[in-house]
Protein backbone atom coordinates (compact mmCIF):
# COMPACT_ATOMS: atom_id res chain seq x y z
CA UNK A 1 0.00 0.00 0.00
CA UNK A 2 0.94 3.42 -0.88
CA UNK A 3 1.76 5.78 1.36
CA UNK A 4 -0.20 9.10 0.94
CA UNK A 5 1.31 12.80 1.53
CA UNK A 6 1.62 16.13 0.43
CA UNK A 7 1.58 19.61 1.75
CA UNK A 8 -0.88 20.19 4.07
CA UNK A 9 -1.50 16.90 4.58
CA UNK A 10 -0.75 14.17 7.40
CA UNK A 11 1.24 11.22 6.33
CA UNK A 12 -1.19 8.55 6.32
CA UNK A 13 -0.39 5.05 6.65
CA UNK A 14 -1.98 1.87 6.91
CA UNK A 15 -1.05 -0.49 9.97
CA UNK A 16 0.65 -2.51 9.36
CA UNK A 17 3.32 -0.02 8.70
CA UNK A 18 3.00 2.22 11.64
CA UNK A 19 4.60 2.28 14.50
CA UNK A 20 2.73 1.15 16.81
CA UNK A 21 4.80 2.53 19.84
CA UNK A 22 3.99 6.15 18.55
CA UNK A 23 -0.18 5.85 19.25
CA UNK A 24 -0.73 6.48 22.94
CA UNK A 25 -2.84 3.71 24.19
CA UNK A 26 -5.40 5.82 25.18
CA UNK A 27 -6.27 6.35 21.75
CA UNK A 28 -4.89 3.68 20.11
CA UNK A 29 -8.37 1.04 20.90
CA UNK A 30 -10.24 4.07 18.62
CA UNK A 31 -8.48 3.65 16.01
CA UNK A 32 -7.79 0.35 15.60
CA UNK A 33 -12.07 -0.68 16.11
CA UNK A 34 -13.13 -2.40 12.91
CA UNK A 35 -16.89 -1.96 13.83
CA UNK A 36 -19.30 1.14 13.60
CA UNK A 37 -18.00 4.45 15.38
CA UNK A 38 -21.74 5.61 15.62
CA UNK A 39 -22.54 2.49 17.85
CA UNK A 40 -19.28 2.33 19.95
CA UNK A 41 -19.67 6.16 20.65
CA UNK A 42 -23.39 5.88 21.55
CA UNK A 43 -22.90 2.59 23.81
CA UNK A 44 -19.84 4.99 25.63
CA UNK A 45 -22.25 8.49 26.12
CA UNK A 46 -24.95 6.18 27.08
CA UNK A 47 -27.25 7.03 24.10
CA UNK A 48 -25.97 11.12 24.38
CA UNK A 49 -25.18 11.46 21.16
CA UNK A 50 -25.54 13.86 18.58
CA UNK A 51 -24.66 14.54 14.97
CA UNK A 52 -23.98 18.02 14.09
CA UNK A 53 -24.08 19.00 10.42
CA UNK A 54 -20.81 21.39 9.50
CA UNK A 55 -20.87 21.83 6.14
CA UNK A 56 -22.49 19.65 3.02
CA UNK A 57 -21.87 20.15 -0.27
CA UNK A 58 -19.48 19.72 -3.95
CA UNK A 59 -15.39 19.81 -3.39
CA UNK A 60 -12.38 18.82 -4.89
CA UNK A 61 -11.04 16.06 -2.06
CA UNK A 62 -7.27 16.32 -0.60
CA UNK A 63 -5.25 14.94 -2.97
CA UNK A 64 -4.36 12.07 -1.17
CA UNK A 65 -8.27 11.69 -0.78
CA UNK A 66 -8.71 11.63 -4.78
CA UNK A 67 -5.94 9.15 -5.05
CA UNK A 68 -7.30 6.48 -2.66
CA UNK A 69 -10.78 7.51 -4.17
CA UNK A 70 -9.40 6.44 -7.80
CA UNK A 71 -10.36 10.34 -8.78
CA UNK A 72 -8.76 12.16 -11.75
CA UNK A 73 -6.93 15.47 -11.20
CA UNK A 74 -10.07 18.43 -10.38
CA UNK A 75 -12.96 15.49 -10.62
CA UNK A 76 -15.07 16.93 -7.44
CA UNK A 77 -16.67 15.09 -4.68
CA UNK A 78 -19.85 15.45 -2.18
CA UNK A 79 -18.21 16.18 1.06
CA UNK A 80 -20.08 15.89 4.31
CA UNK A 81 -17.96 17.16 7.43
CA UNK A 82 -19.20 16.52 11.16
CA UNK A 83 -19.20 16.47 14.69
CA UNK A 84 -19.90 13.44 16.42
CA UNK A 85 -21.16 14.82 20.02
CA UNK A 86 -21.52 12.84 23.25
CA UNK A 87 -22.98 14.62 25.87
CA UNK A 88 -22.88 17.62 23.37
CA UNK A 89 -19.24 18.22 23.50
CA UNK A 90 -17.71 17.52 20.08
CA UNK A 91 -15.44 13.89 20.15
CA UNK A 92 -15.11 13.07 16.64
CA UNK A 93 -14.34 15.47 13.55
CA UNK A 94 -16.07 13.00 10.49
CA UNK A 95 -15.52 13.84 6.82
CA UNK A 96 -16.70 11.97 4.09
CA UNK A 97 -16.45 11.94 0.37
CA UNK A 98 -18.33 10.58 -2.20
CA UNK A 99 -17.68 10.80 -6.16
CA UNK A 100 -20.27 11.85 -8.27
CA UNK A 101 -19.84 8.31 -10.08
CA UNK A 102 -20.70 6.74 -6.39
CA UNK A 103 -24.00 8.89 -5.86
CA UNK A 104 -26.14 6.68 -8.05
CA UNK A 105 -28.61 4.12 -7.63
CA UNK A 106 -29.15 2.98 -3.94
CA UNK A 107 -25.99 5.06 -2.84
CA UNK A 108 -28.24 8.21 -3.53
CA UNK A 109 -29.45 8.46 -0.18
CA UNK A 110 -26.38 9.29 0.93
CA UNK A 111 -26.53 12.71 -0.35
CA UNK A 112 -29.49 13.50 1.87
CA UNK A 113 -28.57 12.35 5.34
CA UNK A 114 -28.82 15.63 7.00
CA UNK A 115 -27.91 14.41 10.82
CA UNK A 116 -28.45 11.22 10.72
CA UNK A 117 -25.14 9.07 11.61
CA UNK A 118 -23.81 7.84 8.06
CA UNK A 119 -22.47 5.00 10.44
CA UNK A 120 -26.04 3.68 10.79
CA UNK A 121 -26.32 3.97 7.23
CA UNK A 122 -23.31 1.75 6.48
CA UNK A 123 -23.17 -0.83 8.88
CA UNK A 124 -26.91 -2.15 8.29
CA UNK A 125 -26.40 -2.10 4.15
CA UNK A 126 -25.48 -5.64 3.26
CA UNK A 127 -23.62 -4.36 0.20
CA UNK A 128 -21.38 -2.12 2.71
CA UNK A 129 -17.49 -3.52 1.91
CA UNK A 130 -14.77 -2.19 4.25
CA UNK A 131 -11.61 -1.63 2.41
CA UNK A 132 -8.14 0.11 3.73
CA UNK A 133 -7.90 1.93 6.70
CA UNK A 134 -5.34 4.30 7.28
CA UNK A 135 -4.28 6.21 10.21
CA UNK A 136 -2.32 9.37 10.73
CA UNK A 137 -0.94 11.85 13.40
CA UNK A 138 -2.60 15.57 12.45
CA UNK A 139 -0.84 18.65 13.47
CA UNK A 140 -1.54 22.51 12.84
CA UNK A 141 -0.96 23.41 9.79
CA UNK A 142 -2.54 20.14 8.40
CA UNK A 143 -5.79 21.61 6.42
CA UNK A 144 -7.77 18.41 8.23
CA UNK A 145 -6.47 19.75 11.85
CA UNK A 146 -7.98 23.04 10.96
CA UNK A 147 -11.11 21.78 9.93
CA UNK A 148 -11.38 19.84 12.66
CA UNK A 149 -10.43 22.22 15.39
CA UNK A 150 -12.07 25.11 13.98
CA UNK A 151 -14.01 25.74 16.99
CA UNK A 152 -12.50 23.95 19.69
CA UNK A 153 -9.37 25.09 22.25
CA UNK A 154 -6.14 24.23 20.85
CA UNK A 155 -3.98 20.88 21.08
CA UNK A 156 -0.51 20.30 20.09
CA UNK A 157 -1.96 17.30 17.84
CA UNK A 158 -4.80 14.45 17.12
CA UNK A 159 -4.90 11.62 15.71
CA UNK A 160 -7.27 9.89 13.06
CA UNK A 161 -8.24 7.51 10.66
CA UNK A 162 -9.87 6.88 7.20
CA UNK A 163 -11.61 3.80 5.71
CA UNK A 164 -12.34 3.74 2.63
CA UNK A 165 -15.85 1.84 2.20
CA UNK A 166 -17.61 0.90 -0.94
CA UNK A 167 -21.56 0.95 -0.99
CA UNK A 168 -23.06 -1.28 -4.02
CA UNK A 169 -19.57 -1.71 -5.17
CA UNK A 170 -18.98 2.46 -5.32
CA UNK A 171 -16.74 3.84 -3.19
CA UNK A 172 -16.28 6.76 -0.97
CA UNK A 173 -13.69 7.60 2.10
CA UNK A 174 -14.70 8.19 5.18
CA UNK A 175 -11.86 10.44 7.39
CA UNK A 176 -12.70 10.13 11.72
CA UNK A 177 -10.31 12.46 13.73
CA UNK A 178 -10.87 12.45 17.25
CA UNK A 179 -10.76 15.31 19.11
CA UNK A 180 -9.10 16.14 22.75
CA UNK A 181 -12.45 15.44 24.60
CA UNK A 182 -12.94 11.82 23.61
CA UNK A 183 -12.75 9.12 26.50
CA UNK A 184 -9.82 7.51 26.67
CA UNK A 185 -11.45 4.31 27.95
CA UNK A 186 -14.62 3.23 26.45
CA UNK A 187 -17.08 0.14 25.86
């Protein structure tokens, strides 16, 4: 697998070339869960949870984004960005993309969602395939850490992942940072 990077961007890299001695432990169980984030994060805030809407809409993805999306140079994406709130404090930064070529059929719905977890979406389609998941250590300066921290106090860095999924056999990416707030022990 490739490694992804260029300015502005984390260097993100799949497991099994990480490592693994860099992730504190305390975050380290978030980003290596292979199930649904909505669930896990409900189950932990005991049902207090919340998804807040940031910003919907057509973009041209990172560019590591439109590589691991199979995108050509200036193709544009729907991108959804997120908050996942518990409790209403803000523990997960979510953004997804999905091609234009990805938004058909069945996969439609996903360009209506609104606040409803895409999670919930995902995990109960039987076509839903989990590909590669990547993980990364943001920092300031990284476009993603700005998005991400936009409204919330400052930290020296976060960490995150992305999956890319395929719906239907079309895929899109789904990028999960978690912010300073999150638990560091969970269910």
């Amino acid at each position: 697998m490739k490694r992804y990077y260029s300015r502005g961007e984390p260097n993100w890299t799949p497991w099994c070339r990480f490592r693994h001695h860099q992730v504190p432990a305390e975050i380290e169980q978030w980003l290596r869960d292979g199930g649904s984030l909505t669930a896990r994060l409900k189950r932990t805030a005991q049902g207090d949870f919340r998804v807040n809407l940031l910003r919907q809409g057509w973009a041209r993805p990172l560019d590591s984004e439109r590589r691991l999306l199979g995108m050509r140079r200036g193709g544009i994406a729907m991108l959804r960005e997120v908050e996942l709130l518990c409790g209403g404090v803000p523990w997960v930064f979510a953004r997804t993309l999905i091609p234009v070529r990805s938004l058909k059929g069945p996969a439609r719905r996903l360009a209506v969602l609104g606040e409803r977890p895409l999670g919930e979406v995902l995990f109960t389609d039987p076509s839903m395939r989990r590909g590669v998941t990547q993980i990364a250590r943001l920092l300031p300066g990284h476009a993603l850490f700005s998005s991400a921290m936009v409204n919330l106090q400052t930290a020296e860095a976060i960490w995150g992942r992305r999956t890319l999924f395929h719906l239907a056999g079309k895929p899109l990416l789904v990028n999960e940072l978690f912010l300073p707030d999150i638990p560091t022990s969970s269910s």
